[in-house]
N, C-alpha and C. Protein backbone atom coordinates (compact mmCIF):
# COMPACT_ATOMS: atom_id res chain seq x y z
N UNK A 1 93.32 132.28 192.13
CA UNK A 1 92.13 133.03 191.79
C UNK A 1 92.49 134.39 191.21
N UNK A 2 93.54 135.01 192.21
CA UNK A 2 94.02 136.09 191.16
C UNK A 2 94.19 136.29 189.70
N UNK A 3 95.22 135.44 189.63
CA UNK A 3 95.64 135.10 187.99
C UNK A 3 94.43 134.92 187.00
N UNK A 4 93.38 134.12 187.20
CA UNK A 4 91.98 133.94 186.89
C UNK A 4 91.54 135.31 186.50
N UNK A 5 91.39 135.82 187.10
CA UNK A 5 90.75 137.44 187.60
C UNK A 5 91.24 138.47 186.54
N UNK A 6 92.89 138.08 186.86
CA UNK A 6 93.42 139.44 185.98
C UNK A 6 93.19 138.97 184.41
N UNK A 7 93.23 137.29 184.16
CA UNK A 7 93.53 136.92 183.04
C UNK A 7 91.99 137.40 182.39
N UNK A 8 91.01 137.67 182.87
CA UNK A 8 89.54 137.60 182.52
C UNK A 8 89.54 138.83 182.16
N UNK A 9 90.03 139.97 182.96
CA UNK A 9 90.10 141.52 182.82
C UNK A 9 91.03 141.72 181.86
N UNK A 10 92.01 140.76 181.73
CA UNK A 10 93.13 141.11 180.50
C UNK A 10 92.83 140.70 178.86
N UNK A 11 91.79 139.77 178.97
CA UNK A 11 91.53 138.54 177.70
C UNK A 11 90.45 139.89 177.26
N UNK A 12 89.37 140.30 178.15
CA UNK A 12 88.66 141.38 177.77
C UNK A 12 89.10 142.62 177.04
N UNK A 13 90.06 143.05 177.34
CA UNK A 13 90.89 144.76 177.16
C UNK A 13 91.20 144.07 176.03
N UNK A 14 92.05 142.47 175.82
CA UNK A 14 92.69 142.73 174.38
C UNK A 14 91.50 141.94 173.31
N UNK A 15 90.68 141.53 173.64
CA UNK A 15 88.96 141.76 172.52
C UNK A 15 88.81 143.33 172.39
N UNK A 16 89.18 143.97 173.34
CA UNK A 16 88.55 145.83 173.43
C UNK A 16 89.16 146.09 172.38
N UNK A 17 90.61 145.46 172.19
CA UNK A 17 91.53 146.14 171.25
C UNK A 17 91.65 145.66 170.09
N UNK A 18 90.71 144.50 169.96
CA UNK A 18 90.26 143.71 168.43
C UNK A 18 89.33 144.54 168.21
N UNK A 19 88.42 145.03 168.84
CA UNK A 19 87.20 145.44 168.46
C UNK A 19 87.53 147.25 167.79
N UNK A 20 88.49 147.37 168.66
CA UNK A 20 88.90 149.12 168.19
C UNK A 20 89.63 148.81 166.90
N UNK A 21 90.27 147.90 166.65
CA UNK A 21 91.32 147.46 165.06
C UNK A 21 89.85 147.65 164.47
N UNK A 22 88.94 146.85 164.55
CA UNK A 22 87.76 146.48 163.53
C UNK A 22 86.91 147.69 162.94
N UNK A 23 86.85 148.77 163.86
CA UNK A 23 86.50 149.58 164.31
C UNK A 23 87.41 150.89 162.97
N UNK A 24 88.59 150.68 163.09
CA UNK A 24 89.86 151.49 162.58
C UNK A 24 88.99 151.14 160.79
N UNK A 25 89.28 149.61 160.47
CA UNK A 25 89.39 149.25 159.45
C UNK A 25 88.00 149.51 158.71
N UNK A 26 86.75 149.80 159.58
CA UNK A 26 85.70 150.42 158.71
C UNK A 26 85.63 151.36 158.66
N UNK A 27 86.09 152.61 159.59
CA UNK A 27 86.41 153.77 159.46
C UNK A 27 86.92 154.26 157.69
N UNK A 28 88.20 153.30 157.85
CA UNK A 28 88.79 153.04 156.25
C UNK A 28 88.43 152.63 155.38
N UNK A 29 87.14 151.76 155.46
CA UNK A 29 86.77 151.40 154.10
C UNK A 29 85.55 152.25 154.10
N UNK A 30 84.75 153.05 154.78
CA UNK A 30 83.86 154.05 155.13
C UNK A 30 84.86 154.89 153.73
N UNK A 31 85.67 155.76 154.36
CA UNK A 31 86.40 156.72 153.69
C UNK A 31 87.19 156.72 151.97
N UNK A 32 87.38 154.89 151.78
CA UNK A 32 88.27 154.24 150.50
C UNK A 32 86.57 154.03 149.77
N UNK A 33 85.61 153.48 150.73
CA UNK A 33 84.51 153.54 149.75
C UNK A 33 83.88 154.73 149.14
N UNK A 34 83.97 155.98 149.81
CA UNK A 34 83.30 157.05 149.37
C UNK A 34 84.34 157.84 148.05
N UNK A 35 85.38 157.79 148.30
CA UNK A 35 86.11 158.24 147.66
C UNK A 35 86.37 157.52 146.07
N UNK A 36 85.77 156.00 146.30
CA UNK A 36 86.26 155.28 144.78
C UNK A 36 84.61 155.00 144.57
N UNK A 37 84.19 156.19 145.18
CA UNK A 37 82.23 156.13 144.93
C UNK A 37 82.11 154.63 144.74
N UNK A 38 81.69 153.73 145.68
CA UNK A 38 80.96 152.43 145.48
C UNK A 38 80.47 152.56 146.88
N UNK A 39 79.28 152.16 147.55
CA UNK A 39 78.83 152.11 148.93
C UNK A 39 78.56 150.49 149.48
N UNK A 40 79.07 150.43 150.63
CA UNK A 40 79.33 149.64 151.50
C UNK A 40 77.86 149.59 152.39
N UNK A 41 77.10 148.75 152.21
CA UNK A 41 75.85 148.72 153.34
C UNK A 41 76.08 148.38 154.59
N UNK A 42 75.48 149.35 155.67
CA UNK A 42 75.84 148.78 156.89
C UNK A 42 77.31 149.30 157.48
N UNK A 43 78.05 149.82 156.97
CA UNK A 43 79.60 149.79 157.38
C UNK A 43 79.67 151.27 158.40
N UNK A 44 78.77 151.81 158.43
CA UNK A 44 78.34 152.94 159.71
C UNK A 44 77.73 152.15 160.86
N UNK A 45 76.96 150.76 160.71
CA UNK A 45 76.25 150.46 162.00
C UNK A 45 77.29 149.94 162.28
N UNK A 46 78.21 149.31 161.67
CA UNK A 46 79.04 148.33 162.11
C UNK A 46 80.52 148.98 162.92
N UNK A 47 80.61 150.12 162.59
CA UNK A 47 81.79 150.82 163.14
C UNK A 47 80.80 151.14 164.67
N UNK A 48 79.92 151.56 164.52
CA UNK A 48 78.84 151.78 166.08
C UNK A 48 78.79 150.40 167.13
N UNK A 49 79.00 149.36 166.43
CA UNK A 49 78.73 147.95 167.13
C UNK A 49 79.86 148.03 167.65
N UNK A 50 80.98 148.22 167.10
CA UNK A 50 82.33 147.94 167.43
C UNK A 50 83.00 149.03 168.25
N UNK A 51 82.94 150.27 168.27
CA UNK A 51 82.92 151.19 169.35
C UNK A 51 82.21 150.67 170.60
N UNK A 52 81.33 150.60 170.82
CA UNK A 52 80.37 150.39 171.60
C UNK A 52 81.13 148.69 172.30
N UNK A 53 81.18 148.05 171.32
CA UNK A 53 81.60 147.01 171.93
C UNK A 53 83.25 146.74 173.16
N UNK A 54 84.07 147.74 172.14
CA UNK A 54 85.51 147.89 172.89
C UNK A 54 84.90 149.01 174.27
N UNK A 55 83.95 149.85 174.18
CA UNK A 55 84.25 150.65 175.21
C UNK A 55 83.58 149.32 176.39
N UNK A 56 82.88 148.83 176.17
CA UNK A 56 82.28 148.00 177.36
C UNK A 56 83.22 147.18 177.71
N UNK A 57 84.33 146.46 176.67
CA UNK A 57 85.14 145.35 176.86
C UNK A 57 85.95 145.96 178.01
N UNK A 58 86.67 147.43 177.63
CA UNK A 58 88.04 147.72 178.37
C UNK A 58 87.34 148.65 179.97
N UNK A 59 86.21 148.38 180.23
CA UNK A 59 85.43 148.93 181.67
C UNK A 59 86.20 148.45 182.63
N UNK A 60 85.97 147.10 182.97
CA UNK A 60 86.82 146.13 183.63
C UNK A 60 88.38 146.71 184.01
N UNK A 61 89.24 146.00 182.79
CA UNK A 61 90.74 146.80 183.08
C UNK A 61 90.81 148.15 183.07
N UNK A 62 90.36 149.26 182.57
CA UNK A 62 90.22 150.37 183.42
C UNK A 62 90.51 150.67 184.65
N UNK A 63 89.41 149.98 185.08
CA UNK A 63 89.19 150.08 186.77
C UNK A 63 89.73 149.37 187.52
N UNK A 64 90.81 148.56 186.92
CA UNK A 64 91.27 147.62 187.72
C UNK A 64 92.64 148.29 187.57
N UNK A 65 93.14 149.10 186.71
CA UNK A 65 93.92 149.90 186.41
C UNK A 65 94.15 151.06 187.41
N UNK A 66 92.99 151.84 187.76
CA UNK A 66 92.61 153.00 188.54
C UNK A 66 92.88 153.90 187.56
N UNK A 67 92.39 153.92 186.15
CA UNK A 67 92.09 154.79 185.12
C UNK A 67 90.73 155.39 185.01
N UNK A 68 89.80 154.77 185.95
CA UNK A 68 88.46 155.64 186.17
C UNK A 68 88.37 156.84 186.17
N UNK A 69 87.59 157.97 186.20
CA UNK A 69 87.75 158.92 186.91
C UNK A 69 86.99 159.17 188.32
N UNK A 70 87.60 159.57 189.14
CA UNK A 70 87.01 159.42 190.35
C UNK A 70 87.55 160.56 191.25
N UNK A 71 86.42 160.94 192.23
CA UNK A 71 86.61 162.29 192.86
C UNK A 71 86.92 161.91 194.19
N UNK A 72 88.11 162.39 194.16
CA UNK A 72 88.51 161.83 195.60
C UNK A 72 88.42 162.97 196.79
N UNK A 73 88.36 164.42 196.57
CA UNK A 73 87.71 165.44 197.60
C UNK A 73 87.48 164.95 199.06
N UNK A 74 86.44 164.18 198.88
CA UNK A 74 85.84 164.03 200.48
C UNK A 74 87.35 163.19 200.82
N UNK A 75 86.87 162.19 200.23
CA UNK A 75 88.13 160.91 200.65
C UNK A 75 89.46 160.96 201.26
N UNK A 76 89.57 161.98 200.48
CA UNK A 76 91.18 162.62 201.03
C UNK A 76 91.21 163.25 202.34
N UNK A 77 89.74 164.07 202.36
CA UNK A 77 90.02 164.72 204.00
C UNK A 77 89.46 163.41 205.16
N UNK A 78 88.79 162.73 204.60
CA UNK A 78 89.12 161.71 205.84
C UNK A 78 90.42 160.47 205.81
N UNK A 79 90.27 160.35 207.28
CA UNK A 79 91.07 159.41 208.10
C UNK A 79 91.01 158.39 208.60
N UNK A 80 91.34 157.36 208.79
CA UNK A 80 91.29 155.86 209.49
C UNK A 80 89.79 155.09 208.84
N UNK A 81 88.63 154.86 210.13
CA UNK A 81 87.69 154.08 210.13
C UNK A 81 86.47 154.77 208.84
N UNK A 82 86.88 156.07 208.83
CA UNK A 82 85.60 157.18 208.30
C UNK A 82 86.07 157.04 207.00
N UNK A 83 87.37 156.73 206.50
CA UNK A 83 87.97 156.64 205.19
C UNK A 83 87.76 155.63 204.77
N UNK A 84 87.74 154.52 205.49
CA UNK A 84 87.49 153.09 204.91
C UNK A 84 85.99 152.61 204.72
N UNK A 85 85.47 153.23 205.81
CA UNK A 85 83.91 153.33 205.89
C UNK A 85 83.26 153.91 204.26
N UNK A 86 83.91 155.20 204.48
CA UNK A 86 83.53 155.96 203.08
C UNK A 86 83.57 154.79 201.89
N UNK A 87 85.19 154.26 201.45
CA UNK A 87 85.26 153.62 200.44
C UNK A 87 84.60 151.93 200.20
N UNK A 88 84.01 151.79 201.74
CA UNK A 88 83.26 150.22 200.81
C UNK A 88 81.87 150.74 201.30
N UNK A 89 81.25 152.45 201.44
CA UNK A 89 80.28 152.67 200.79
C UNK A 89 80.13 152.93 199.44
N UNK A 90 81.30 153.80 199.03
CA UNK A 90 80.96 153.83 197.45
C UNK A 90 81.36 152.54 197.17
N UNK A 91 82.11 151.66 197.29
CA UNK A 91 82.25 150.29 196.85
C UNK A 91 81.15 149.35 196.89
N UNK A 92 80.08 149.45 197.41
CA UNK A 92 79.06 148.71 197.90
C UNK A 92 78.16 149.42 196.58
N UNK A 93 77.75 150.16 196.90
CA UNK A 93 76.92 151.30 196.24
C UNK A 93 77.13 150.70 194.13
N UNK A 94 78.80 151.07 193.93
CA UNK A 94 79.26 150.37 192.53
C UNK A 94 79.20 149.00 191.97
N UNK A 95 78.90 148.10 193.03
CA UNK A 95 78.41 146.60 193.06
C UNK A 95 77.51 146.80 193.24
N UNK A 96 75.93 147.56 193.75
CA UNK A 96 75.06 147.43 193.20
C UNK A 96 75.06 148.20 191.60
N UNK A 97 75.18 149.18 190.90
CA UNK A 97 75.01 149.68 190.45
C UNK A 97 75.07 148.41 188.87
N UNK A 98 76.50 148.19 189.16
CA UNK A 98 77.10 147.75 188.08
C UNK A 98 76.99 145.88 187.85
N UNK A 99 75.64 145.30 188.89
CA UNK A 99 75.08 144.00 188.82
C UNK A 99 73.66 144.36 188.37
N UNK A 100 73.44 145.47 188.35
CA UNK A 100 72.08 145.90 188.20
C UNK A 100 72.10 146.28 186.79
N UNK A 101 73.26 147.11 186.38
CA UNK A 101 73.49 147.23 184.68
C UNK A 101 73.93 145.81 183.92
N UNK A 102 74.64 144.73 184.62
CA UNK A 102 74.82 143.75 184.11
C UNK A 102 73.70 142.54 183.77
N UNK A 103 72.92 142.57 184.69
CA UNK A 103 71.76 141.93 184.89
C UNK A 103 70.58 142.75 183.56
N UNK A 104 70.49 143.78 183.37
CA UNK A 104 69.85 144.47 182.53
C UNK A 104 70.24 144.36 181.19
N UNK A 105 71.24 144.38 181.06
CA UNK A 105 72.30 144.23 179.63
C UNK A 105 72.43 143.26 179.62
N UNK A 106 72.17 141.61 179.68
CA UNK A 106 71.98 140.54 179.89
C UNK A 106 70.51 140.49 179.04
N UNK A 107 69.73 140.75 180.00
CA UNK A 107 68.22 140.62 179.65
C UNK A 107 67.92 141.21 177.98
N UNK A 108 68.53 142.66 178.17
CA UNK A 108 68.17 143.05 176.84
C UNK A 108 68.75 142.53 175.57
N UNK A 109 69.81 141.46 175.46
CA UNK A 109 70.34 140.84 174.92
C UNK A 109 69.91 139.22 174.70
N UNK A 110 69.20 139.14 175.48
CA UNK A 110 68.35 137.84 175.63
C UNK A 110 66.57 137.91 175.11
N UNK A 111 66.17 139.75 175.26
CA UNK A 111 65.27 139.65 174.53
C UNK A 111 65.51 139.93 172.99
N UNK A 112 66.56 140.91 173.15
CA UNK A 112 66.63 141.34 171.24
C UNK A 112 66.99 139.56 170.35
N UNK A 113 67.02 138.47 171.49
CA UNK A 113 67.25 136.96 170.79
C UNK A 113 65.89 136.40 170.55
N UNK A 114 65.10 136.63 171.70
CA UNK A 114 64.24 135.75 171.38
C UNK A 114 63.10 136.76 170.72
N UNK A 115 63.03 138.15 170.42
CA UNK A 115 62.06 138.56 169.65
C UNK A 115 62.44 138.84 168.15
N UNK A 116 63.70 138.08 167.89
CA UNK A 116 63.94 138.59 166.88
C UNK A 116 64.43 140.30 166.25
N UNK A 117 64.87 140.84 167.64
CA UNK A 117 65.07 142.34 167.24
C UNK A 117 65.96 142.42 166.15
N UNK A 118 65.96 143.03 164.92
CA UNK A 118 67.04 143.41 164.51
C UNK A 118 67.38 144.88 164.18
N UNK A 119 68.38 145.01 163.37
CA UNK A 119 68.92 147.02 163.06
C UNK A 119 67.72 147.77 162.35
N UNK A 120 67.46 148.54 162.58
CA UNK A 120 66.69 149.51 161.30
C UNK A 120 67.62 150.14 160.15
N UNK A 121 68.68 150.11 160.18
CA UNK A 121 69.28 150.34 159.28
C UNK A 121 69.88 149.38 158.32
N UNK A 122 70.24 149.70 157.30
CA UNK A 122 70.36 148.91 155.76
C UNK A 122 71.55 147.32 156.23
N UNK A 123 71.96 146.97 157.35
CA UNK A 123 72.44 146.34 157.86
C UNK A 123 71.77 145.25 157.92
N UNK A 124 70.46 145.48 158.83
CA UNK A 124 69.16 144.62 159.40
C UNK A 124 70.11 143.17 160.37
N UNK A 125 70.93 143.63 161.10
CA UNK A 125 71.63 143.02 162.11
C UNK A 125 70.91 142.44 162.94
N UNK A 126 70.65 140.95 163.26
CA UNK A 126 69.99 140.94 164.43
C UNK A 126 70.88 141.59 165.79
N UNK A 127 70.08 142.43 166.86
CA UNK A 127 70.70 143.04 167.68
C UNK A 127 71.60 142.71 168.63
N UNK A 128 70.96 141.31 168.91
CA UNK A 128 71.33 140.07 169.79
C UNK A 128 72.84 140.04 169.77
N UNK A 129 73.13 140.53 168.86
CA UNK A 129 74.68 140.30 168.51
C UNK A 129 75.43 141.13 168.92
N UNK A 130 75.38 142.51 168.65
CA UNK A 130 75.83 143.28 168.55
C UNK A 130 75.90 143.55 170.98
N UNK A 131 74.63 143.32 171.49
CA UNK A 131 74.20 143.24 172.35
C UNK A 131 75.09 142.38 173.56
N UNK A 132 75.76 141.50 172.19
CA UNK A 132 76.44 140.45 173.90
C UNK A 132 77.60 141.30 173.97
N UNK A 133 78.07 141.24 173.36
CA UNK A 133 79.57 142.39 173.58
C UNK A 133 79.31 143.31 175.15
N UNK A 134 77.93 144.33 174.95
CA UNK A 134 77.77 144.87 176.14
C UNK A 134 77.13 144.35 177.69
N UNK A 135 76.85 142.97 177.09
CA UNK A 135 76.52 142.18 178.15
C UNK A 135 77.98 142.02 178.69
N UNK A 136 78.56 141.23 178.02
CA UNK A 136 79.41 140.27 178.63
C UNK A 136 80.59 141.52 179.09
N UNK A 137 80.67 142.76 178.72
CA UNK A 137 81.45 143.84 180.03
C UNK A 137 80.90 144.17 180.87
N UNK A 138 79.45 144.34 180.51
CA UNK A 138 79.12 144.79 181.64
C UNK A 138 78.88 144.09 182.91
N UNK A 139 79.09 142.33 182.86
CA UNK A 139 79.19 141.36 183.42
C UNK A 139 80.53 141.87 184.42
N UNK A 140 81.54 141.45 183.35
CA UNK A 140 83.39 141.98 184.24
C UNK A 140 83.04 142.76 184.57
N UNK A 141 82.69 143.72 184.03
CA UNK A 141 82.53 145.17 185.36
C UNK A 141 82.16 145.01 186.19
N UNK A 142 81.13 144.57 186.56
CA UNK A 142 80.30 143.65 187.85
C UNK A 142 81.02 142.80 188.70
N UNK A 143 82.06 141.58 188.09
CA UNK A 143 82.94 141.41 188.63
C UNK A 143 84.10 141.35 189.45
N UNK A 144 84.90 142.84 188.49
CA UNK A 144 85.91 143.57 189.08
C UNK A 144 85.49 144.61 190.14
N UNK A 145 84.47 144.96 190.10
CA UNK A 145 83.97 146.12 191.24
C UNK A 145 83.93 145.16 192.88
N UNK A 146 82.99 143.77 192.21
CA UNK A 146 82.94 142.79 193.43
C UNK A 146 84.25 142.76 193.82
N UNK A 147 85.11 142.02 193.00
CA UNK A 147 86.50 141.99 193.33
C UNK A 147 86.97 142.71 193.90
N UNK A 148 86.86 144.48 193.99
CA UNK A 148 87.50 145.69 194.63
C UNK A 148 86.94 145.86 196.03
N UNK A 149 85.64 145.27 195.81
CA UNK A 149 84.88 145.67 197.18
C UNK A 149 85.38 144.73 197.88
N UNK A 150 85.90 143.26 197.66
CA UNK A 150 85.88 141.67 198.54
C UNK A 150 88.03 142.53 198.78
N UNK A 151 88.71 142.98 198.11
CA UNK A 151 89.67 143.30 198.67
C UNK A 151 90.03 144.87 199.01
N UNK A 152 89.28 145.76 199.28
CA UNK A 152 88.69 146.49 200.69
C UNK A 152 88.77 145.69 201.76
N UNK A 153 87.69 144.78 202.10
CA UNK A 153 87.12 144.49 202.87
C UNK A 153 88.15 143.74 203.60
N UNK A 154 89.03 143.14 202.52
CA UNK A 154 90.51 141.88 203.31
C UNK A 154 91.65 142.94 203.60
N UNK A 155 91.60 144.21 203.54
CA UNK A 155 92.72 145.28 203.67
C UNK A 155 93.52 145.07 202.60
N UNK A 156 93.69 144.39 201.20
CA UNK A 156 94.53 143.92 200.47
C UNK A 156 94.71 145.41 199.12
N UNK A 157 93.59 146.20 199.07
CA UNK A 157 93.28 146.52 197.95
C UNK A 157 94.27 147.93 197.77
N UNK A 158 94.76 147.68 196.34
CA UNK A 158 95.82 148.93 196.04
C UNK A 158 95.09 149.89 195.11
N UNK A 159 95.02 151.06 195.82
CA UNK A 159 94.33 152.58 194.95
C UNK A 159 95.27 152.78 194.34
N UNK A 160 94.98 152.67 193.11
CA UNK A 160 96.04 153.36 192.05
C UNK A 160 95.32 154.56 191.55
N UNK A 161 96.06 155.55 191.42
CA UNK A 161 95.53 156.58 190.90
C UNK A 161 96.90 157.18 190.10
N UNK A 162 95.95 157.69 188.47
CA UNK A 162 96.53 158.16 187.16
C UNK A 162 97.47 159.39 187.68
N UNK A 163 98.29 159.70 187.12
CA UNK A 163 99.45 161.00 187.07
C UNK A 163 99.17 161.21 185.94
N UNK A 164 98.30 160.98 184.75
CA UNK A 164 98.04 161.93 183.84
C UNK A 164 98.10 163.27 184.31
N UNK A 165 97.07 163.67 185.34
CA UNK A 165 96.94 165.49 185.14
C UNK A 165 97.96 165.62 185.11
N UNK A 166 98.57 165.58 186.48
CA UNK A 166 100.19 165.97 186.95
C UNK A 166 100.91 166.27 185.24
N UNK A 167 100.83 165.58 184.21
CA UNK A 167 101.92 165.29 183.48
C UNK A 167 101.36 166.11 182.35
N UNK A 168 99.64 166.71 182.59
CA UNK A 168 99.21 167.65 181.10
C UNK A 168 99.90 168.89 181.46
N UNK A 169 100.20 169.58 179.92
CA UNK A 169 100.83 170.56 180.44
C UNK A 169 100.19 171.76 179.04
């Protein structure tokens, strides 16, 4: 089930990182089109779809990473039962949060299908599209949080936390 898990959080991050290439390459033809004056329709919504889409993809491995940001203050000054207590309240708390954004981002992706939503801009995208991308992270996110909270709860779960600051200088 592990392997499952990570492979789902991993298959996601590297779509995140198709979607940021895609992302790169209209940036560039944004900039090669203006410059050899011919215009590209749509190639601004479409760099927005694709941002939008990698940041939802790489939520998941993030956090499974311990690249979140997260305030650990209280956490640190407690000890034993009050520390663990603390963390599968905010763990509880982030599984609701993030089944409640998944469940929502679902829906709104299921209506921009069946009403026909599409872009207002020169694109005229149906939205639906652009929409599952943030469904389907915000799904894994939902996932991996369950996942963090179900290994809390088995004593299994490893806090990783970034040494970025430590290392800005």
């Amino acid at each position: 089930m592990r392997k499952l898990l990570d492979g789902i959080y991993n298959s996601a991050a590297a779509l995140a990182a198709l979607f940021m290439l895609g992302l790169l390459l209209m940036v560039l033809l944004s900039i090669v089109s203006r410059q050899l004056h011919f215009y590209v329709p749509g190639v601004d919504a479409y760099a927005g779809y694709l941002m939008a889409a990698s940041g939802f993809l790489a939520m998941a491995h993030t956090l499974k990473r311990g690249e979140h940001i997260r305030v650990t203050l209280l956490l640190n000054a407690l000890r034993g039962r009050w520390k663990k207590g603390m963390e599968l309240f905010a763990l509880g708390l982030a599984v609701f949060l993030a089944v409640l954004f998944a469940f929502y981002s679902c829906k709104l992706a299921w209506q921009s299908h069946v009403f026909n939503d599409i872009s207002t801009s020169s694109d005229a995208t149906p939205l639906w599209l652009p929409q599952l991308a943030m469904a389907y992270g915000s799904v894994i996110f939902a996932l991996a949080f369950i996942d963090e909270a179900l290994l809390e709860i088995q004593g299994r779960r490893v806090t990783r936390s970034s040494d970025e600051a430590l290392r800005n200088e």
